[in-house]
N, C-alpha and C. Protein backbone atom coordinates (compact mmCIF):
# COMPACT_ATOMS: atom_id res chain seq x y z
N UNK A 1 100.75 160.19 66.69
CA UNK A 1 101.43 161.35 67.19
C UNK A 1 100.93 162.58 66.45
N UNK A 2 101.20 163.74 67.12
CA UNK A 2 100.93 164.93 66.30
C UNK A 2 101.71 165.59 66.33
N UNK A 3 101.96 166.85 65.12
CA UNK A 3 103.02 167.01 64.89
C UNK A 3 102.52 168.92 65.63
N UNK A 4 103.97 168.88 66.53
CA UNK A 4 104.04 169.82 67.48
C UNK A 4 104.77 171.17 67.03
N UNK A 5 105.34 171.05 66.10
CA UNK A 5 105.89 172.10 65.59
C UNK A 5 106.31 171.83 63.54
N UNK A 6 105.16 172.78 62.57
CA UNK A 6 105.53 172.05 61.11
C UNK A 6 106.59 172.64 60.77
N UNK A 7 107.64 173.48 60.95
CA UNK A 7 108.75 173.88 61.06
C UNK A 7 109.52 172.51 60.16
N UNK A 8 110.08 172.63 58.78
CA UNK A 8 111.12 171.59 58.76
C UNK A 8 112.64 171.91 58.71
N UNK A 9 113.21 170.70 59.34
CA UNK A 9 114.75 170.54 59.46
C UNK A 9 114.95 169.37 59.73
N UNK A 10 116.10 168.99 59.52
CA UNK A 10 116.82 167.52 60.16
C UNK A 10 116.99 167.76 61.66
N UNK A 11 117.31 166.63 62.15
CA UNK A 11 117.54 166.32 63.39
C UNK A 11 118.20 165.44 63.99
N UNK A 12 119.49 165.84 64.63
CA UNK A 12 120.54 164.94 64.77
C UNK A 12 120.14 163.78 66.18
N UNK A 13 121.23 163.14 65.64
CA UNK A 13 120.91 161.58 66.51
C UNK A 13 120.79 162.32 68.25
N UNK A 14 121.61 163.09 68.64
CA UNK A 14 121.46 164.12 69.89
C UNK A 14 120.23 164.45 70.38
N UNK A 15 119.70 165.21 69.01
CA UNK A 15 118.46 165.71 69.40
C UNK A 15 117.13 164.60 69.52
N UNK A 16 117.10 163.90 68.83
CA UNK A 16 116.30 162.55 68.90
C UNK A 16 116.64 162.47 70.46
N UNK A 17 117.30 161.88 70.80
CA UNK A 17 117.60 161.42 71.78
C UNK A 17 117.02 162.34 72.87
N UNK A 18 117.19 163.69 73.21
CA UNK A 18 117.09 164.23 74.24
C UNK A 18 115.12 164.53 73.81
N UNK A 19 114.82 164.36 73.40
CA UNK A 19 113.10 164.38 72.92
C UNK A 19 112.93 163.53 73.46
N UNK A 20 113.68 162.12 73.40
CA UNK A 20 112.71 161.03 73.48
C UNK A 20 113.03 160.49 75.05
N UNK A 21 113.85 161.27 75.56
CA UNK A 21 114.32 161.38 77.17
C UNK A 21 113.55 162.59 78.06
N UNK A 22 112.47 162.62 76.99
CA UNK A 22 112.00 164.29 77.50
C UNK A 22 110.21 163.31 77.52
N UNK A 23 109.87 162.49 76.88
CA UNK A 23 108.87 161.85 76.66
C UNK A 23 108.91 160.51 77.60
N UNK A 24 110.16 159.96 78.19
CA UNK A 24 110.36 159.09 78.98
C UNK A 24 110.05 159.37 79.95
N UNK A 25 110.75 160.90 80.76
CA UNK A 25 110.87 161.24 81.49
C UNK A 25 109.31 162.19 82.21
N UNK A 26 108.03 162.13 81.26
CA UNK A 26 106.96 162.58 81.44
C UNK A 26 105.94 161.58 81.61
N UNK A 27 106.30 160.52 81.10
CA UNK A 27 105.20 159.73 81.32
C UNK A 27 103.70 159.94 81.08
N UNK A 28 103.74 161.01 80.07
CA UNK A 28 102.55 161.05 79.70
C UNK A 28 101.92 159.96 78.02
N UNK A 29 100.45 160.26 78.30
CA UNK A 29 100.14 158.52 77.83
C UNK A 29 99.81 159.48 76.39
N UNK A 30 100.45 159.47 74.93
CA UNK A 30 99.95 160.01 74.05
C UNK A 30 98.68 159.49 72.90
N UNK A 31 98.27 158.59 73.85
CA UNK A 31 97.39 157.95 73.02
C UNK A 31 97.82 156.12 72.20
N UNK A 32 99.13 156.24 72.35
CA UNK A 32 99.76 155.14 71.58
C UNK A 32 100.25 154.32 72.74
N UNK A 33 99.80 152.69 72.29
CA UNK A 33 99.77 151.96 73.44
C UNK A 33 101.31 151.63 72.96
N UNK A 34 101.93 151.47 72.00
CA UNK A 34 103.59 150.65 71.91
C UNK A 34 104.60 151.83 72.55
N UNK A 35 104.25 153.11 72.35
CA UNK A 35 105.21 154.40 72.77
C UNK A 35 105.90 153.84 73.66
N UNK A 36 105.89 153.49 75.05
CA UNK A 36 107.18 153.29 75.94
C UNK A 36 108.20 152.16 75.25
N UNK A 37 107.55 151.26 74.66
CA UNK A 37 108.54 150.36 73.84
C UNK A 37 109.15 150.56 73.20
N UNK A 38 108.95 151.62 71.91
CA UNK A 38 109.34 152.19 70.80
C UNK A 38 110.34 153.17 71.56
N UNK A 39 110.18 154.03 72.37
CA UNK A 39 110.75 155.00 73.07
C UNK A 39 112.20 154.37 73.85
N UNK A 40 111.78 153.08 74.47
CA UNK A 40 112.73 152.54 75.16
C UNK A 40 114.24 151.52 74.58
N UNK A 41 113.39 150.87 73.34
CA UNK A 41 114.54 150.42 72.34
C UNK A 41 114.87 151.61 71.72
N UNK A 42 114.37 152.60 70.87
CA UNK A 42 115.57 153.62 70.78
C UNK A 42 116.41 154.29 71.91
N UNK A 43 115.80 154.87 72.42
CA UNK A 43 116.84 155.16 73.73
C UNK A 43 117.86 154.17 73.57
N UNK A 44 117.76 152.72 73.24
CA UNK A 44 118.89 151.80 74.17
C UNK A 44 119.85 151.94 72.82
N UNK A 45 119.55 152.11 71.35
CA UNK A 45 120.44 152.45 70.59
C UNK A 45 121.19 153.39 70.06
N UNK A 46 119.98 154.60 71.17
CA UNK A 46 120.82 156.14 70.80
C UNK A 46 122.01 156.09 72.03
N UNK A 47 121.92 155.38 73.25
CA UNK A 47 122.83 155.35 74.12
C UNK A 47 124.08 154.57 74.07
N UNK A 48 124.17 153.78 72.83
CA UNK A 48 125.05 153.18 72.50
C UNK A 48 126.40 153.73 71.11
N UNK A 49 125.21 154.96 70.51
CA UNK A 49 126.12 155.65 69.49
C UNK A 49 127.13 156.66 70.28
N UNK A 50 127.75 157.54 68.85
CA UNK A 50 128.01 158.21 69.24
C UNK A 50 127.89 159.47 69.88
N UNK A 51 126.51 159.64 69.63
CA UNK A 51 125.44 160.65 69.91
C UNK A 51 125.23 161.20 71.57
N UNK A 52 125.75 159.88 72.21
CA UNK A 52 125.36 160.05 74.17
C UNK A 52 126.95 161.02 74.42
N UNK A 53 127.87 160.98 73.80
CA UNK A 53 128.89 162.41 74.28
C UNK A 53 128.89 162.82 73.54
N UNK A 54 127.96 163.45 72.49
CA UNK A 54 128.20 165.26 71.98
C UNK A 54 127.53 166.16 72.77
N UNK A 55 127.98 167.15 72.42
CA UNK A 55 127.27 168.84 73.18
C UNK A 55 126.99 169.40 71.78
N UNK A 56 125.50 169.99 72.13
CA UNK A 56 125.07 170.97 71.07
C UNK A 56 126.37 171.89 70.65
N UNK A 57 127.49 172.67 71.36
CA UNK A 57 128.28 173.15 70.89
C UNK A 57 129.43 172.60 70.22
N UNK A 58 129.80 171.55 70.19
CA UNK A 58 130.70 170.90 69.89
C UNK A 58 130.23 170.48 68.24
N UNK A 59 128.59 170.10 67.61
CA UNK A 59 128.00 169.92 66.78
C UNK A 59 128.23 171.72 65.99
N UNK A 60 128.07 172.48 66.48
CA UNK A 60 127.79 173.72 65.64
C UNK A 60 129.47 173.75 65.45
N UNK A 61 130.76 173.37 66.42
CA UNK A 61 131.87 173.93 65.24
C UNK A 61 132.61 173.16 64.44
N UNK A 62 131.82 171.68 65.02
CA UNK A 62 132.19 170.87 63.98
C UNK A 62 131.49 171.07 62.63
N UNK A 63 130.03 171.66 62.53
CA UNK A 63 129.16 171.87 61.29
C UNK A 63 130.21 172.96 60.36
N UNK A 64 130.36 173.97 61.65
CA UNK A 64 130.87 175.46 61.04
C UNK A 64 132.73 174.83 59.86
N UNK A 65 133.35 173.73 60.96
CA UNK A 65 134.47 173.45 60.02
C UNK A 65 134.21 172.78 59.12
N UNK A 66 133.10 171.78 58.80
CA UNK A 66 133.12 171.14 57.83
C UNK A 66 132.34 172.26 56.63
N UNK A 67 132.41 172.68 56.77
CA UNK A 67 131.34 174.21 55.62
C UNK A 67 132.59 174.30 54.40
N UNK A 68 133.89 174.08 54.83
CA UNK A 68 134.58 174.73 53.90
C UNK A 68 134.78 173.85 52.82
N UNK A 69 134.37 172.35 53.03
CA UNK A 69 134.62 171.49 52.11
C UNK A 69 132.91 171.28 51.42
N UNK A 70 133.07 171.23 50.20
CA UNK A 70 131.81 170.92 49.53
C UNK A 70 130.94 169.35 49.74
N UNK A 71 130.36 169.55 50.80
CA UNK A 71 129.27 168.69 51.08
C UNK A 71 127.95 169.05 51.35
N UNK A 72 127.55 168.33 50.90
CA UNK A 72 125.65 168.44 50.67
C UNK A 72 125.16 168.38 52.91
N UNK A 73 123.90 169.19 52.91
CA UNK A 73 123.62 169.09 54.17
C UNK A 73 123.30 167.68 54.75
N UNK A 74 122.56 166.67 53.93
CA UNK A 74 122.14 165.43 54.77
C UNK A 74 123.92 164.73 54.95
N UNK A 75 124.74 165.05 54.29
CA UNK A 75 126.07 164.43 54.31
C UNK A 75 126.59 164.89 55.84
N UNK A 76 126.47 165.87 55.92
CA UNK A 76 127.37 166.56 57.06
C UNK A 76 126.20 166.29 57.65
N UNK A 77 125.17 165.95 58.18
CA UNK A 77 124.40 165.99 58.84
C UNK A 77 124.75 164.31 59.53
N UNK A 78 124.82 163.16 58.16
CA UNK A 78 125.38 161.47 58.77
C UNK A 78 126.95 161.76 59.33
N UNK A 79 127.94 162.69 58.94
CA UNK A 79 128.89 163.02 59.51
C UNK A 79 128.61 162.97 61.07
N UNK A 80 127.54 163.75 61.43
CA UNK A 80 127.32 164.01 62.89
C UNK A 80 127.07 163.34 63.76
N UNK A 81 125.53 162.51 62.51
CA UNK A 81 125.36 161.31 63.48
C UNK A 81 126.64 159.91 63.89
N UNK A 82 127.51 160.07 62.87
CA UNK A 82 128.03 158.52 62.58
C UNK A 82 129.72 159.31 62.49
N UNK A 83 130.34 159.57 63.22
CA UNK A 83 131.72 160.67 62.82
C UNK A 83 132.56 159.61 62.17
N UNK A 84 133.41 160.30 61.06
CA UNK A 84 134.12 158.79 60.46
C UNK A 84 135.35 158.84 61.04
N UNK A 85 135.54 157.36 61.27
CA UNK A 85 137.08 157.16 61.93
C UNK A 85 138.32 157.02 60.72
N UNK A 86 137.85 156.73 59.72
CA UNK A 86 138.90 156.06 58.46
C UNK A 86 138.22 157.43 56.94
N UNK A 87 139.26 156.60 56.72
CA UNK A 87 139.18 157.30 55.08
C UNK A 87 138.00 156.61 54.59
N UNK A 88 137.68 155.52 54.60
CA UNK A 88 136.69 154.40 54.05
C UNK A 88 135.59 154.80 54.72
N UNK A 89 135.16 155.11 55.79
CA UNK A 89 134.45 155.58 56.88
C UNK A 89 133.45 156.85 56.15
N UNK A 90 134.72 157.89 55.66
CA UNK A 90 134.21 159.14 55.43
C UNK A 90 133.63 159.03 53.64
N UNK A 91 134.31 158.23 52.98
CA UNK A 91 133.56 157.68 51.53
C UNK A 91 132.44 157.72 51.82
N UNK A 92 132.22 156.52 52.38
CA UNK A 92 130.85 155.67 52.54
C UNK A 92 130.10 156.70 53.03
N UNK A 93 130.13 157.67 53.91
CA UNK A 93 129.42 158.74 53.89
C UNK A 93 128.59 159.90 52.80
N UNK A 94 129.86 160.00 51.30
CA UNK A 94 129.04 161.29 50.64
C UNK A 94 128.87 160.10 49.64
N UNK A 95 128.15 161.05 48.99
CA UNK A 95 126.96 160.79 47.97
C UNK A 95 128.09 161.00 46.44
N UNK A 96 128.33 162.05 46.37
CA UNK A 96 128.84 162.66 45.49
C UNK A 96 130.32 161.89 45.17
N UNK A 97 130.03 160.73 43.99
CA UNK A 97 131.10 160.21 43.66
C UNK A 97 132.32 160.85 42.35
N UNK A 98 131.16 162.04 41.33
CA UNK A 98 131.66 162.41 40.75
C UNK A 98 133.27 163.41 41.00
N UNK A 99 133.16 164.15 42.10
CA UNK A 99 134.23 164.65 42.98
C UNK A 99 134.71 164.26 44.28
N UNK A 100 135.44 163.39 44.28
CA UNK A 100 135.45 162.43 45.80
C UNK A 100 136.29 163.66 46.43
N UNK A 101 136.41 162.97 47.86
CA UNK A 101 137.61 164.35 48.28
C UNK A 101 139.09 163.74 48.38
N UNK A 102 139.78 164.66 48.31
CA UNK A 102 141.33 164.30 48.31
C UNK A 102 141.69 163.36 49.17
N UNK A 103 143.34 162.82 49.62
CA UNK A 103 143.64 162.06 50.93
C UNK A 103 143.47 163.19 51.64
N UNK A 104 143.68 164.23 51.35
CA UNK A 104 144.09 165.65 52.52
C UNK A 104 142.76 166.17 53.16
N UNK A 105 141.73 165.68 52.58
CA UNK A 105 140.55 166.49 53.00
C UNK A 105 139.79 165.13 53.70
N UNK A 106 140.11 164.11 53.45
CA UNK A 106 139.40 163.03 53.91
C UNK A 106 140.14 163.17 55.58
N UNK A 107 141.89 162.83 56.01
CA UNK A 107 142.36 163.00 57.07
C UNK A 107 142.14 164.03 57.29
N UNK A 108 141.91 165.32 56.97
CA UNK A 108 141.18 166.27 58.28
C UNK A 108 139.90 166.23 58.38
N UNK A 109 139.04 165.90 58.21
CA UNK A 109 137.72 165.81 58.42
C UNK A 109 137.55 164.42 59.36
N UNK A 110 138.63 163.56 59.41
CA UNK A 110 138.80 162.14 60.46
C UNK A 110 139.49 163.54 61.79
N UNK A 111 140.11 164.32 61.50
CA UNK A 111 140.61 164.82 62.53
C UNK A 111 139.83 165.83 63.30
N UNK A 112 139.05 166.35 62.49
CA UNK A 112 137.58 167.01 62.99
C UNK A 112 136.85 166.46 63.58
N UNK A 113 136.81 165.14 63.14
CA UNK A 113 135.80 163.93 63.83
C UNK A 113 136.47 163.79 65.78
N UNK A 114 138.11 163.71 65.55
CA UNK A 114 138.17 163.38 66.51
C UNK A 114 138.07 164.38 67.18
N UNK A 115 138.16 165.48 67.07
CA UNK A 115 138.72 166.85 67.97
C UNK A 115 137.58 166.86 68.70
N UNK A 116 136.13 167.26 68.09
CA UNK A 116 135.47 167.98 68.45
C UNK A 116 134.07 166.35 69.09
N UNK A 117 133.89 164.95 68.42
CA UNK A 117 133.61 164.44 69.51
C UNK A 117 133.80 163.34 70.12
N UNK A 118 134.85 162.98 69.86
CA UNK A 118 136.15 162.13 70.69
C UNK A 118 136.85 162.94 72.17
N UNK A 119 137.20 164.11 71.74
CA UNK A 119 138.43 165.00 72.47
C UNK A 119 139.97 164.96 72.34
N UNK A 120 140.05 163.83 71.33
CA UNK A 120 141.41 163.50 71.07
C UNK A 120 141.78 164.08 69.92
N UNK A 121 143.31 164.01 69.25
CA UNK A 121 144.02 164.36 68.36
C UNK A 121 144.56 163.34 68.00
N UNK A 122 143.99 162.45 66.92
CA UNK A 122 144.37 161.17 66.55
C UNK A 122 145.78 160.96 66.11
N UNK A 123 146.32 159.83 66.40
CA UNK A 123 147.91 159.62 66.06
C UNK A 123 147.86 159.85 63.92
N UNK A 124 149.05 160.56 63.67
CA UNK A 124 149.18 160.68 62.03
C UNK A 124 149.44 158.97 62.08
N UNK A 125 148.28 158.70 60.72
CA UNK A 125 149.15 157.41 60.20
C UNK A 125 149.65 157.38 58.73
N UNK A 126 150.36 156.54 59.18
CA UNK A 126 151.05 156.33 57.72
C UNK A 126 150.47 156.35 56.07
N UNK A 127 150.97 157.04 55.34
CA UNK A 127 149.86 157.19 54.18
C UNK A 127 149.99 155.50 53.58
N UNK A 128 148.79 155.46 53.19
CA UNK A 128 148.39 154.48 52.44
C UNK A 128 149.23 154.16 50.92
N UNK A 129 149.92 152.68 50.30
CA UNK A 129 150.16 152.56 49.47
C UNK A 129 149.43 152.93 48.52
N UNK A 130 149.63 153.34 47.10
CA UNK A 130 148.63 153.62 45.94
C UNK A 130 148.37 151.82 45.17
N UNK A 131 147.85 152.02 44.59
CA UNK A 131 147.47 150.51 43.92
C UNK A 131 148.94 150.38 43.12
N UNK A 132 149.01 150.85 42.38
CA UNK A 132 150.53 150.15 41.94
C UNK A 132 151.52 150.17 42.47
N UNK A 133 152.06 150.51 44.05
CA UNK A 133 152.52 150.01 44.67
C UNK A 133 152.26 148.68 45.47
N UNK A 134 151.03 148.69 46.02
CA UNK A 134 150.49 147.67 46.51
C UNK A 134 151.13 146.47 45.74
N UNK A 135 150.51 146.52 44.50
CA UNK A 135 150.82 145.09 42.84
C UNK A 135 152.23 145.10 43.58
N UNK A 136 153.00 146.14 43.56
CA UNK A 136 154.59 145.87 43.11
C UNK A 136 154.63 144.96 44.51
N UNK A 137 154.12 145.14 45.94
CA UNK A 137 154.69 144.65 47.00
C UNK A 137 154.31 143.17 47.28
N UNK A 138 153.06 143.28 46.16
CA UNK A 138 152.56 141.61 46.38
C UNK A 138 153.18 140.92 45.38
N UNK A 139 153.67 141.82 44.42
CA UNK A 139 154.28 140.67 43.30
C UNK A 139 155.87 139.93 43.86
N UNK A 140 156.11 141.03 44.86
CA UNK A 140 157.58 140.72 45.23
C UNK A 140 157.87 139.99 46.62
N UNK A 141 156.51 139.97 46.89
CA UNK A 141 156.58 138.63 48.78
C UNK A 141 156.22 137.56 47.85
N UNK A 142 155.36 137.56 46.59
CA UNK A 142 155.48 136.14 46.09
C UNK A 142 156.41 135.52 45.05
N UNK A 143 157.28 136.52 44.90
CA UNK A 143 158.70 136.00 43.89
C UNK A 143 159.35 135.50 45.43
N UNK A 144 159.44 136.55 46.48
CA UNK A 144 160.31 135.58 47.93
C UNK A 144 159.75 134.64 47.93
N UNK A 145 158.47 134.17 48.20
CA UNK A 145 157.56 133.38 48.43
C UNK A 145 158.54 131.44 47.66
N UNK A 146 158.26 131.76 46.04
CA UNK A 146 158.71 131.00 45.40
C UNK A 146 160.21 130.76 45.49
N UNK A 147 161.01 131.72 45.64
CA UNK A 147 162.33 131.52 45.95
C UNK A 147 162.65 130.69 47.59
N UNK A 148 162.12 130.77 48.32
CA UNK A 148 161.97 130.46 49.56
C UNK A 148 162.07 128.75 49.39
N UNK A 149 160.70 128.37 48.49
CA UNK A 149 159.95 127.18 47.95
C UNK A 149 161.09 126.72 47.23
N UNK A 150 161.81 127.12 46.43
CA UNK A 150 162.99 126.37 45.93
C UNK A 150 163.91 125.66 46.01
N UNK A 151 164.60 126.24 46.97
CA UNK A 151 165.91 125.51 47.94
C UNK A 151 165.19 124.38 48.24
N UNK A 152 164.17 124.64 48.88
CA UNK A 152 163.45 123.76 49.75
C UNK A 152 162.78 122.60 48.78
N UNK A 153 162.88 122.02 47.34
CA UNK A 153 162.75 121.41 46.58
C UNK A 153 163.95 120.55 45.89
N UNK A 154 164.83 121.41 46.05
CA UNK A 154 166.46 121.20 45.86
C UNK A 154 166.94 120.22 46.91
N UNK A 155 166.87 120.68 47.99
CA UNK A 155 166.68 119.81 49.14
C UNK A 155 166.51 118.55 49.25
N UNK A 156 165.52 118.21 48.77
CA UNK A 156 164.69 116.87 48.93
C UNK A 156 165.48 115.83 48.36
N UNK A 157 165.84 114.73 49.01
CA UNK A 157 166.64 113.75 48.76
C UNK A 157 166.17 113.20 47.24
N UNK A 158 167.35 113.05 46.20
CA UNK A 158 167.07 112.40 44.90
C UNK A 158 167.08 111.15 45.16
N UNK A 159 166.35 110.43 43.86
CA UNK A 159 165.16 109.07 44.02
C UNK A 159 166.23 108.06 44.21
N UNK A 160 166.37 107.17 44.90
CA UNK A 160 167.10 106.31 44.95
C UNK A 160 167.86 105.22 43.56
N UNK A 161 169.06 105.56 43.15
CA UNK A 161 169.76 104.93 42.46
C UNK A 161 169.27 103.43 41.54
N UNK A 162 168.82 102.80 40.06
CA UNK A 162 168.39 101.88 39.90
C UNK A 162 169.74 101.19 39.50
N UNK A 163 169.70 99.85 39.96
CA UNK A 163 170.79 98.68 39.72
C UNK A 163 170.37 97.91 38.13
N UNK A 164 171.71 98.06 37.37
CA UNK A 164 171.32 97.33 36.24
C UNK A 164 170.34 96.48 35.85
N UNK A 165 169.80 95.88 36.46
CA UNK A 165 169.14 94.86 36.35
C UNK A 165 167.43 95.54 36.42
N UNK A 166 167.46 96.59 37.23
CA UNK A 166 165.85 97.31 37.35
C UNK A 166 165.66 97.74 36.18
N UNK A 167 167.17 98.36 35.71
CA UNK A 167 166.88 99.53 34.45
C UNK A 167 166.33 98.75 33.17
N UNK A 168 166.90 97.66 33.08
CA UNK A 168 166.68 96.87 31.76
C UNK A 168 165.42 96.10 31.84
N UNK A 169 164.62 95.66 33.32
CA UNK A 169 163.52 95.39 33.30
C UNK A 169 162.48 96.23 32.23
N UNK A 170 162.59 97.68 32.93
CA UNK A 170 161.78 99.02 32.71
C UNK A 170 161.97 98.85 31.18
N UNK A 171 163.19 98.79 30.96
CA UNK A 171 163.30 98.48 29.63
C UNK A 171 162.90 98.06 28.78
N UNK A 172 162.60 96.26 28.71
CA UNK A 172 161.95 95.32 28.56
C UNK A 172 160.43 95.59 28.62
N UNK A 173 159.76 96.18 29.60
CA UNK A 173 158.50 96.35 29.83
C UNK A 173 158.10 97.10 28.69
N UNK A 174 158.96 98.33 28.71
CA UNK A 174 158.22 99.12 27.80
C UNK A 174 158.72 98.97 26.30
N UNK A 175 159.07 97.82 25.76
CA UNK A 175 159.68 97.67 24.61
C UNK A 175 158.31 96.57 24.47
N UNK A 176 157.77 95.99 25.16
CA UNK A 176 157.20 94.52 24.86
C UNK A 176 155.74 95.43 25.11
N UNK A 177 154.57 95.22 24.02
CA UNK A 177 153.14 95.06 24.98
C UNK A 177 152.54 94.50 26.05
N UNK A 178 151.90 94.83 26.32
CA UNK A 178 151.30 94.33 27.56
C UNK A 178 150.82 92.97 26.85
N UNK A 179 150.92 91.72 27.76
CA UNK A 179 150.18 90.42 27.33
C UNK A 179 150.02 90.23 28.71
N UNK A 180 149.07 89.09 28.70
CA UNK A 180 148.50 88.65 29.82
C UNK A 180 149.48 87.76 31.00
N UNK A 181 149.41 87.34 32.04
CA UNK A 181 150.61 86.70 32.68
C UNK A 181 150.25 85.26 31.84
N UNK A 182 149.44 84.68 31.85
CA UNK A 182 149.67 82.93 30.97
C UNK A 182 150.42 83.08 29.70
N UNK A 183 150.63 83.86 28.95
CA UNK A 183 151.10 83.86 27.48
C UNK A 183 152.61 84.29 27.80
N UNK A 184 152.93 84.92 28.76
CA UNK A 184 154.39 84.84 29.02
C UNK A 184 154.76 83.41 29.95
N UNK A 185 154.44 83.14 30.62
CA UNK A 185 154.69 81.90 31.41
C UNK A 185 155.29 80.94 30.76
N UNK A 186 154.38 80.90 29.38
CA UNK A 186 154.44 79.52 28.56
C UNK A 186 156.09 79.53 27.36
């Protein structure tokens, strides 16, 4: 290939896409015998992201809202390609572990995600336990847990009653060593 313009910038999964629908759609032979192949499996994975319903405008005010939070350009740039649905979503996105972002900045930037290329206004969910709540809620389904298990041990029919005569066997047994059966016989 040659390069048609040395101009650099990134280039969102959108724009890929509409290039390489622009090279489909010409059928011209650039010299490279794999091009329609190469051209045609991407196409089939850019048509599967999220990339086949954005609008160039919808990308510039989603860029313009995310400006106010401190992220690096290739960040907001995988934002675009890949919009995060979760809190975990939008992590795995930045780089920058030394300043993560708040819960507050993580759910609006999921809500940015949806506004601008979803079209929706995602339902509020419920905030997330902190870790030492979490401990407290697992420590306390498994105290029910064991209490549950109890009764249910209590329950269980006690061992059947021994008649004088068993008890003093047991008795006998374990008062005497073991000898062989001929040496008692005799």
């Amino acid at each position: 290939m040659e390069t048609v313009n040395a101009t650099y910038s990134f280039l969102t999964n959108m724009e890929v896409m509409q290039a390489l629908q622009k090279i489909k759609a010409t059928k011209k032979k650039f010299g490279m015998r794999n091009l329609a192949t190469v051209t045609y499996e991407a196409l089939q994975y850019l048509e599967e992201s999220p990339c086949k319903t954005q609008t160039r405008e919808g990308i510039i005010n989603y860029v313009k809202e995310l400006a106010s939070y401190r992220l690096k350009s290739h960040e907001v740039l995988q934002m675009v390609n890949d919009p995060p649905t979760s809190p975990l979503h939008t992590q795995l996105l930045i780089d920058d572990n030394k300043s993560p972002l708040t819960d507050e900045e993580n759910e609006k930037i999921i809500q940015l995600s949806y506004k601008h290329f979803y079209g929706v206004e995602p339902t509020p969910q419920p905030p997330q336990p902190t870790q030492s709540q979490a401990q407290a809620q697992t420590q306390a389904a498994s105290k029910e847990s064991k209490e549950k298990k109890a009764p249910a041990e209590q329950k269980q029919p006690p061992a059947a009653p021994q008649t004088d005569g068993q008890a003093e066997l047991q008795k006998d047994k374990q008062d005497k060593p073991d000898k062989p059966d001929d040496e008692t016989k005799k």
